[in-house]
PDB file of N, CA and C in Angstrom:
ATOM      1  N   UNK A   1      23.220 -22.885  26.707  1.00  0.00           N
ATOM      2  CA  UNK A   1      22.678 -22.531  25.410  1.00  0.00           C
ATOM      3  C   UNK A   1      23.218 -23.482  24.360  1.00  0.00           C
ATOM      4  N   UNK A   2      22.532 -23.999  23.535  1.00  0.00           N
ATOM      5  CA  UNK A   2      22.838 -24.423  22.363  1.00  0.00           C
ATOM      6  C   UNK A   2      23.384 -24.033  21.067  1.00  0.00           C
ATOM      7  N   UNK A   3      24.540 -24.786  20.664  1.00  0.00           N
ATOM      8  CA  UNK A   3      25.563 -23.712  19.633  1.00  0.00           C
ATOM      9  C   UNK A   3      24.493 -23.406  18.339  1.00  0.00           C
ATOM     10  N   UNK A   4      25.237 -22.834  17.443  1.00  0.00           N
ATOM     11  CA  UNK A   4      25.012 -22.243  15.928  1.00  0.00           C
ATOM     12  C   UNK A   4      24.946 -23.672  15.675  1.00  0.00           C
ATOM     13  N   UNK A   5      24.109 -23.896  14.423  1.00  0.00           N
ATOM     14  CA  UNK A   5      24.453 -25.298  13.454  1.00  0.00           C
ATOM     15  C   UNK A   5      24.232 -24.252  12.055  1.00  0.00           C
ATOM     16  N   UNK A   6      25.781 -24.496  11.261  1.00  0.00           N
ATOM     17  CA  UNK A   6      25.401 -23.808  10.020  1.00  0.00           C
ATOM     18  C   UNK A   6      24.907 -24.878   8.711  1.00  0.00           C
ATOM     19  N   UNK A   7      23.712 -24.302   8.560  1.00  0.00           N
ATOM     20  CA  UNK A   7      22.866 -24.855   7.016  1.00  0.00           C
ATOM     21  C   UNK A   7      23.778 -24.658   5.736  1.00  0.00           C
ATOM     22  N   UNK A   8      24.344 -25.511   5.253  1.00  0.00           N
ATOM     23  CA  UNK A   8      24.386 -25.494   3.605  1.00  0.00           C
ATOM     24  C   UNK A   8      23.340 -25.035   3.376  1.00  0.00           C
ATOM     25  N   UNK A   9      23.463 -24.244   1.786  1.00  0.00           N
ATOM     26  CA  UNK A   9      22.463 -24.361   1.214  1.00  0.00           C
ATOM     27  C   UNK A   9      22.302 -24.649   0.016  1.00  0.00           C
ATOM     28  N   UNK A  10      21.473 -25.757  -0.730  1.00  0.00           N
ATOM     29  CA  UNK A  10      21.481 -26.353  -1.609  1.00  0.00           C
ATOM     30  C   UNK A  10      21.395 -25.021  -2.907  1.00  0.00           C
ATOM     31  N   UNK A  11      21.735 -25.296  -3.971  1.00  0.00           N
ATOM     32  CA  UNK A  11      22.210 -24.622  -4.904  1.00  0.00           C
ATOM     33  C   UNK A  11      22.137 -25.428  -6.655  1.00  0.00           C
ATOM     34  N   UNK A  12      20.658 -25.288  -7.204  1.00  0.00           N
ATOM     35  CA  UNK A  12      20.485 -25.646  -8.280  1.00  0.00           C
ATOM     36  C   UNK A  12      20.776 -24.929  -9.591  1.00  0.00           C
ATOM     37  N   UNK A  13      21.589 -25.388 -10.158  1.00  0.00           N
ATOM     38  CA  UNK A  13      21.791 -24.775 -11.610  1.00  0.00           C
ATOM     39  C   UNK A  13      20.704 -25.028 -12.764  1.00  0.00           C
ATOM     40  N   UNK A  14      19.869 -24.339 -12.774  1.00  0.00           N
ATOM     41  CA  UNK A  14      18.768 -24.612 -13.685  1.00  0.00           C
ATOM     42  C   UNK A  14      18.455 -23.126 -14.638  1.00  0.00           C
ATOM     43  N   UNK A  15      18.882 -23.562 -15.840  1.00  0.00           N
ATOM     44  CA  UNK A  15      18.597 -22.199 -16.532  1.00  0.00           C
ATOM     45  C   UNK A  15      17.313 -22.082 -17.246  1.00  0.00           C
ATOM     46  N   UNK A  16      16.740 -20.958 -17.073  1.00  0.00           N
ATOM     47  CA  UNK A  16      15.197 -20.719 -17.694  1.00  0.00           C
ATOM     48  C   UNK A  16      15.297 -20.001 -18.462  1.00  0.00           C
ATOM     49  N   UNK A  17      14.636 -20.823 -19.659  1.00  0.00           N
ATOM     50  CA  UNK A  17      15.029 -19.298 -21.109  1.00  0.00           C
ATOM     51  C   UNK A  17      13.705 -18.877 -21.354  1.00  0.00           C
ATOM     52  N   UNK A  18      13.981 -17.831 -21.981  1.00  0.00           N
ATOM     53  CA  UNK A  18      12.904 -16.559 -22.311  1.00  0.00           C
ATOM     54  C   UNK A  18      11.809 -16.858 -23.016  1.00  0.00           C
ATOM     55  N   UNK A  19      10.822 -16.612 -22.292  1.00  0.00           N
ATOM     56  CA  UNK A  19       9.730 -16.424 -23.015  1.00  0.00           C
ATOM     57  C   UNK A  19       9.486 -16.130 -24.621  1.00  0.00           C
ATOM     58  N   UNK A  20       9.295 -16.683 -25.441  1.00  0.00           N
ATOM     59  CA  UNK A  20       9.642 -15.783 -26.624  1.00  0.00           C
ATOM     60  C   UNK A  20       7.942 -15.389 -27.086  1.00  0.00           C
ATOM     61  N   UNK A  21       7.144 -15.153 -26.653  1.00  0.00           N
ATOM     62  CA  UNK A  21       5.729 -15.119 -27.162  1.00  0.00           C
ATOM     63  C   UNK A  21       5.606 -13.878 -26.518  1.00  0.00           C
ATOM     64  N   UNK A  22       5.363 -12.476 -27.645  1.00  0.00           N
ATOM     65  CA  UNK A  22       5.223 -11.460 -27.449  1.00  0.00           C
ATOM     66  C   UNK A  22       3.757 -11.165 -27.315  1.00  0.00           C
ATOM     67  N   UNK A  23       3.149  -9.815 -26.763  1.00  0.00           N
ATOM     68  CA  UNK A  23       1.692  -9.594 -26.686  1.00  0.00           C
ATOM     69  C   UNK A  23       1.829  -8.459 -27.806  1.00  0.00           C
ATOM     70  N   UNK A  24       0.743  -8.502 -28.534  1.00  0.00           N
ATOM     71  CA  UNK A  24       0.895  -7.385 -29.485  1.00  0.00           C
ATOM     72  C   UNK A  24      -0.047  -6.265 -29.139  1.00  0.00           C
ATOM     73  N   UNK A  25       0.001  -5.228 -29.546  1.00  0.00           N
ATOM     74  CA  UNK A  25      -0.738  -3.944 -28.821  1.00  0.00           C
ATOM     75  C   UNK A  25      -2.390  -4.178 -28.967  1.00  0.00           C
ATOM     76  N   UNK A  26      -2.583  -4.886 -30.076  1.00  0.00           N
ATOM     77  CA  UNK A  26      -3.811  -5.148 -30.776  1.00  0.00           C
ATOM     78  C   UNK A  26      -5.173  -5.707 -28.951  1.00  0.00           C
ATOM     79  N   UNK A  27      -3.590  -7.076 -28.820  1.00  0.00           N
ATOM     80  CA  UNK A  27      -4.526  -7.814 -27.933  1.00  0.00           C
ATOM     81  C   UNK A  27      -4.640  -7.068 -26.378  1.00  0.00           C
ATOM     82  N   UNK A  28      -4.000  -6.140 -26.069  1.00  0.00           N
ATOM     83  CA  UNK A  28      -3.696  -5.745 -24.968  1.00  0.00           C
ATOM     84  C   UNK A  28      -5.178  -4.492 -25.250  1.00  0.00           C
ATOM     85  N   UNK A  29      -5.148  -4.037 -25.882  1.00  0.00           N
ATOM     86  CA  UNK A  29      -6.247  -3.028 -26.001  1.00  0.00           C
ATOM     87  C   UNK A  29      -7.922  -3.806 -25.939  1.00  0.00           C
ATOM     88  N   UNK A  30      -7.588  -4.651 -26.218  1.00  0.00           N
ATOM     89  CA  UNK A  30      -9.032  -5.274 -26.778  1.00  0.00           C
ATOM     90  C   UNK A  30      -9.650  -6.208 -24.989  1.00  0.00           C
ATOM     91  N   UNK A  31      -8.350  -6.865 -24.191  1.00  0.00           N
ATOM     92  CA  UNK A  31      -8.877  -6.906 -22.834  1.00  0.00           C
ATOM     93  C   UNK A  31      -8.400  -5.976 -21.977  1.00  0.00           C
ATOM     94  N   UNK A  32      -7.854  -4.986 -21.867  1.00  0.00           N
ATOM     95  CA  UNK A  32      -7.481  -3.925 -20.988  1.00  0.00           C
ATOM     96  C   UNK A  32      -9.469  -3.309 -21.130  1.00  0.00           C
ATOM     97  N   UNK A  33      -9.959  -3.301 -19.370  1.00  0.00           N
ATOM     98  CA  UNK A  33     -11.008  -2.395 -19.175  1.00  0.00           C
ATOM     99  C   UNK A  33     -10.549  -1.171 -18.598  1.00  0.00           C
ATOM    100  N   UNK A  34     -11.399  -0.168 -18.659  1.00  0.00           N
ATOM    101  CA  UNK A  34     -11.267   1.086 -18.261  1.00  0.00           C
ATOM    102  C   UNK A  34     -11.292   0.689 -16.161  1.00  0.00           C
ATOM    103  N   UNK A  35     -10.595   1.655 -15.613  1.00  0.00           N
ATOM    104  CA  UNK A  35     -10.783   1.551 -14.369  1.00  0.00           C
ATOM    105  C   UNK A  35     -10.346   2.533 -13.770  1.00  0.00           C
ATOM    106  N   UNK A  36     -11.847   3.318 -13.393  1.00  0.00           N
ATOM    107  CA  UNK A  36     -11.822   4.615 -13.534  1.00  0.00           C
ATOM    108  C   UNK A  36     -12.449   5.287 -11.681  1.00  0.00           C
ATOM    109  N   UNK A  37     -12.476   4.562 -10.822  1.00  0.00           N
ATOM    110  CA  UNK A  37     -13.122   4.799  -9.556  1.00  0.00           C
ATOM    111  C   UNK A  37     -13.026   6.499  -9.624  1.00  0.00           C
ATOM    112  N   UNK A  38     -14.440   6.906  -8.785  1.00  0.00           N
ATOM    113  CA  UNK A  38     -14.704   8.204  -8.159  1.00  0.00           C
ATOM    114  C   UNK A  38     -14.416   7.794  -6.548  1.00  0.00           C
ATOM    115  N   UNK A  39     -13.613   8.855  -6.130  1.00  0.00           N
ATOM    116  CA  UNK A  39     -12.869   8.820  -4.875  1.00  0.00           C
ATOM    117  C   UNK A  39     -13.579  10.372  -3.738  1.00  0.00           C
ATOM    118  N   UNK A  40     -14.740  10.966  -4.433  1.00  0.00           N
ATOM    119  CA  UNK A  40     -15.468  11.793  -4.061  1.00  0.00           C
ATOM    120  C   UNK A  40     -15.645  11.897  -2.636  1.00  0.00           C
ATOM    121  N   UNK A  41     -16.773  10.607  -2.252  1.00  0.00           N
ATOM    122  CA  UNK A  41     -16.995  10.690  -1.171  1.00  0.00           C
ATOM    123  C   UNK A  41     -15.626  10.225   0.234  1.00  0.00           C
ATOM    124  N   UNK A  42     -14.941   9.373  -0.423  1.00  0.00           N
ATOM    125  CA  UNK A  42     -13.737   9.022   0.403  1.00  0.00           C
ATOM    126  C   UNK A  42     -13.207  10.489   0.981  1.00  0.00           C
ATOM    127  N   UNK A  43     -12.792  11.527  -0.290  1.00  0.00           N
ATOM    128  CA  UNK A  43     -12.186  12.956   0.085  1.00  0.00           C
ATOM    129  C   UNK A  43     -12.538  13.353   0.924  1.00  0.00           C
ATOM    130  N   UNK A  44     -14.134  13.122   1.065  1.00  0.00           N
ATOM    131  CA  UNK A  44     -15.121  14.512   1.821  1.00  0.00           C
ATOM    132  C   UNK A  44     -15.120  13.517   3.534  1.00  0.00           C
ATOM    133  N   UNK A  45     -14.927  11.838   3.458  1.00  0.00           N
ATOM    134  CA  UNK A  45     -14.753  11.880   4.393  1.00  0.00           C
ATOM    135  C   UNK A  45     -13.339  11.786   5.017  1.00  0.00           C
ATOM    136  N   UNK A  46     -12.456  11.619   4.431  1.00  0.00           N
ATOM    137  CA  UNK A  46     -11.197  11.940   5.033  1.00  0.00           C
ATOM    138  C   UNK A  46     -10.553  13.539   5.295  1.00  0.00           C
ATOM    139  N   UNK A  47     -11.695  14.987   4.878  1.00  0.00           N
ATOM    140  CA  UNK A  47     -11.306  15.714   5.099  1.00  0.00           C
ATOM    141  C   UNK A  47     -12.399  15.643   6.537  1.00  0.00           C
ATOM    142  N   UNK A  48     -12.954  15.227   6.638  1.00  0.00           N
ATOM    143  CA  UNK A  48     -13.722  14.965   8.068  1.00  0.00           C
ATOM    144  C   UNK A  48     -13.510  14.692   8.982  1.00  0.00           C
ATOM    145  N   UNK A  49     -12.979  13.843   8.808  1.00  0.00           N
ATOM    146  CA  UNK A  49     -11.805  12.755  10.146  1.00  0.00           C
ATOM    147  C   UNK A  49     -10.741  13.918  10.261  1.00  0.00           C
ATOM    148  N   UNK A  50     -10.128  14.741   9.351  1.00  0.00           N
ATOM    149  CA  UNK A  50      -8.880  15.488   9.591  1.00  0.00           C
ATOM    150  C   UNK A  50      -9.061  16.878  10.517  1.00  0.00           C
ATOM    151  N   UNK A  51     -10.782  17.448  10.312  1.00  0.00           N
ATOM    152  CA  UNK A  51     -11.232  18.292  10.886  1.00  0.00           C
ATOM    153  C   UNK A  51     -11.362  18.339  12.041  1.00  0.00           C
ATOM    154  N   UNK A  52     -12.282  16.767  12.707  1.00  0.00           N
ATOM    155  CA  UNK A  52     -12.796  16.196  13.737  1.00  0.00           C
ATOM    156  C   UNK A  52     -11.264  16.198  14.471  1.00  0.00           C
ATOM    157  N   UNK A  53     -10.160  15.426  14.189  1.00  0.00           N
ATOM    158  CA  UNK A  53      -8.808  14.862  14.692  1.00  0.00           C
ATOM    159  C   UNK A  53      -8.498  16.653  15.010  1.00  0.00           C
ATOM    160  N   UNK A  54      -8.472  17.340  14.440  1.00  0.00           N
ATOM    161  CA  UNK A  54      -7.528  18.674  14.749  1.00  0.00           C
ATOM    162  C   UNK A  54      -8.509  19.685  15.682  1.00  0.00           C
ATOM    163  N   UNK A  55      -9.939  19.718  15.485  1.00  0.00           N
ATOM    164  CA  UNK A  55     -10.721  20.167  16.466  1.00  0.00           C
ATOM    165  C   UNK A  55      -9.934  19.746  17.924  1.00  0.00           C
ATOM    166  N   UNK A  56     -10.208  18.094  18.280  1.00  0.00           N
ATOM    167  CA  UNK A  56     -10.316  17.551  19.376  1.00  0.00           C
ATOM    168  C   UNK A  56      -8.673  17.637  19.964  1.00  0.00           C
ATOM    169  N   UNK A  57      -7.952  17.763  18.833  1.00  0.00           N
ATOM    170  CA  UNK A  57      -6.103  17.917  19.460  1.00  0.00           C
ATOM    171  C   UNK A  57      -6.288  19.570  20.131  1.00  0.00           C
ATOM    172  N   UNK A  58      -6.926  20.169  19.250  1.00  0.00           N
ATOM    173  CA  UNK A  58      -6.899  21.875  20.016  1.00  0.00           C
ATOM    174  C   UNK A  58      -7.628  21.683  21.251  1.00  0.00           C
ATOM    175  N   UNK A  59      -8.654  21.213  21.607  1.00  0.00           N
ATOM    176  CA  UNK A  59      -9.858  20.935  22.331  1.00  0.00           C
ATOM    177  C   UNK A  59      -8.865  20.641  23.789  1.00  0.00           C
ATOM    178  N   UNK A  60      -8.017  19.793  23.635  1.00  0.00           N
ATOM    179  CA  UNK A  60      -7.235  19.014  24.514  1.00  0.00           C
ATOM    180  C   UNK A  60      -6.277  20.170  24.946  1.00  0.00           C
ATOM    181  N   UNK A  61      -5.667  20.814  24.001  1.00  0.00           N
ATOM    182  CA  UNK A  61      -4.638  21.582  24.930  1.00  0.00           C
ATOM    183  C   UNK A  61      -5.020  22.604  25.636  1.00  0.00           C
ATOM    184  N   UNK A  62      -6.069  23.297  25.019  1.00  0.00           N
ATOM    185  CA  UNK A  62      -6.792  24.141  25.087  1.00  0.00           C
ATOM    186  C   UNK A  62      -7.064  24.035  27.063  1.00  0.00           C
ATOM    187  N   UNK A  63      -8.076  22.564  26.944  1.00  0.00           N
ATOM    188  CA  UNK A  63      -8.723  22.002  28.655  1.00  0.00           C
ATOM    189  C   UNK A  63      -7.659  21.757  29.209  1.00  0.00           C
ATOM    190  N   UNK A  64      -6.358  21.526  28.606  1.00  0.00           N
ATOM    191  CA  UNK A  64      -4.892  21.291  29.576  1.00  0.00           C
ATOM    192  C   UNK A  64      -4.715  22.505  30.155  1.00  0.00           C
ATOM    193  N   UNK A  65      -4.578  23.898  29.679  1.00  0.00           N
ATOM    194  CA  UNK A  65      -4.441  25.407  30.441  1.00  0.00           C
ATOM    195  C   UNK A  65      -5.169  25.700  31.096  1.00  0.00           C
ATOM    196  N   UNK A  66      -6.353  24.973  31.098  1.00  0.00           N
ATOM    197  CA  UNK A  66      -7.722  25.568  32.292  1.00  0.00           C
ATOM    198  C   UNK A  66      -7.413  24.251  33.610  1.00  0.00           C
ATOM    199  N   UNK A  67      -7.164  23.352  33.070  1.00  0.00           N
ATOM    200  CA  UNK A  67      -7.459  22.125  34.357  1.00  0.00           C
ATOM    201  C   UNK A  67      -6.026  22.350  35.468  1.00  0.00           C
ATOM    202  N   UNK A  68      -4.948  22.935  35.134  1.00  0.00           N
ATOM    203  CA  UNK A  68      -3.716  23.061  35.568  1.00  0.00           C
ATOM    204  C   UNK A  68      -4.061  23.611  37.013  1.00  0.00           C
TER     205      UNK A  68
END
């Protein structure tokens, strides 16, 4: 096997100063859109899949006590 080789690791001192340009409420309102999704039909089918999934888990144990 071939040993460890340990990496230095390079190490730049570079300081970044602050942003100083604030957003004012004015401009934030004026491009902020509404985003408002209806999640309706997603519900009705994820309570579907949850129905279908728990039917077929009973379904299974259920044919496990008869097939024995």
């Amino acid at each position: 096997m071939s040993k460890k080789q340990k990496r230095q690791g390079s190490s730049a001192n570079v300081s970044v100063a602050p942003i100083a340009e604030k957003i004012t409420p004015s401009r934030i309102s004026s491009t902020t859109t509404e985003f408002n999704p209806d999640y309706t039909p997603v519900i009705k089918d994820l309570k579907r899949i949850g129905i279908l999934a728990g039917s077929f888990i009973t379904l299974l144990v259920v044919l496990s006590f008869f097939l024995r």
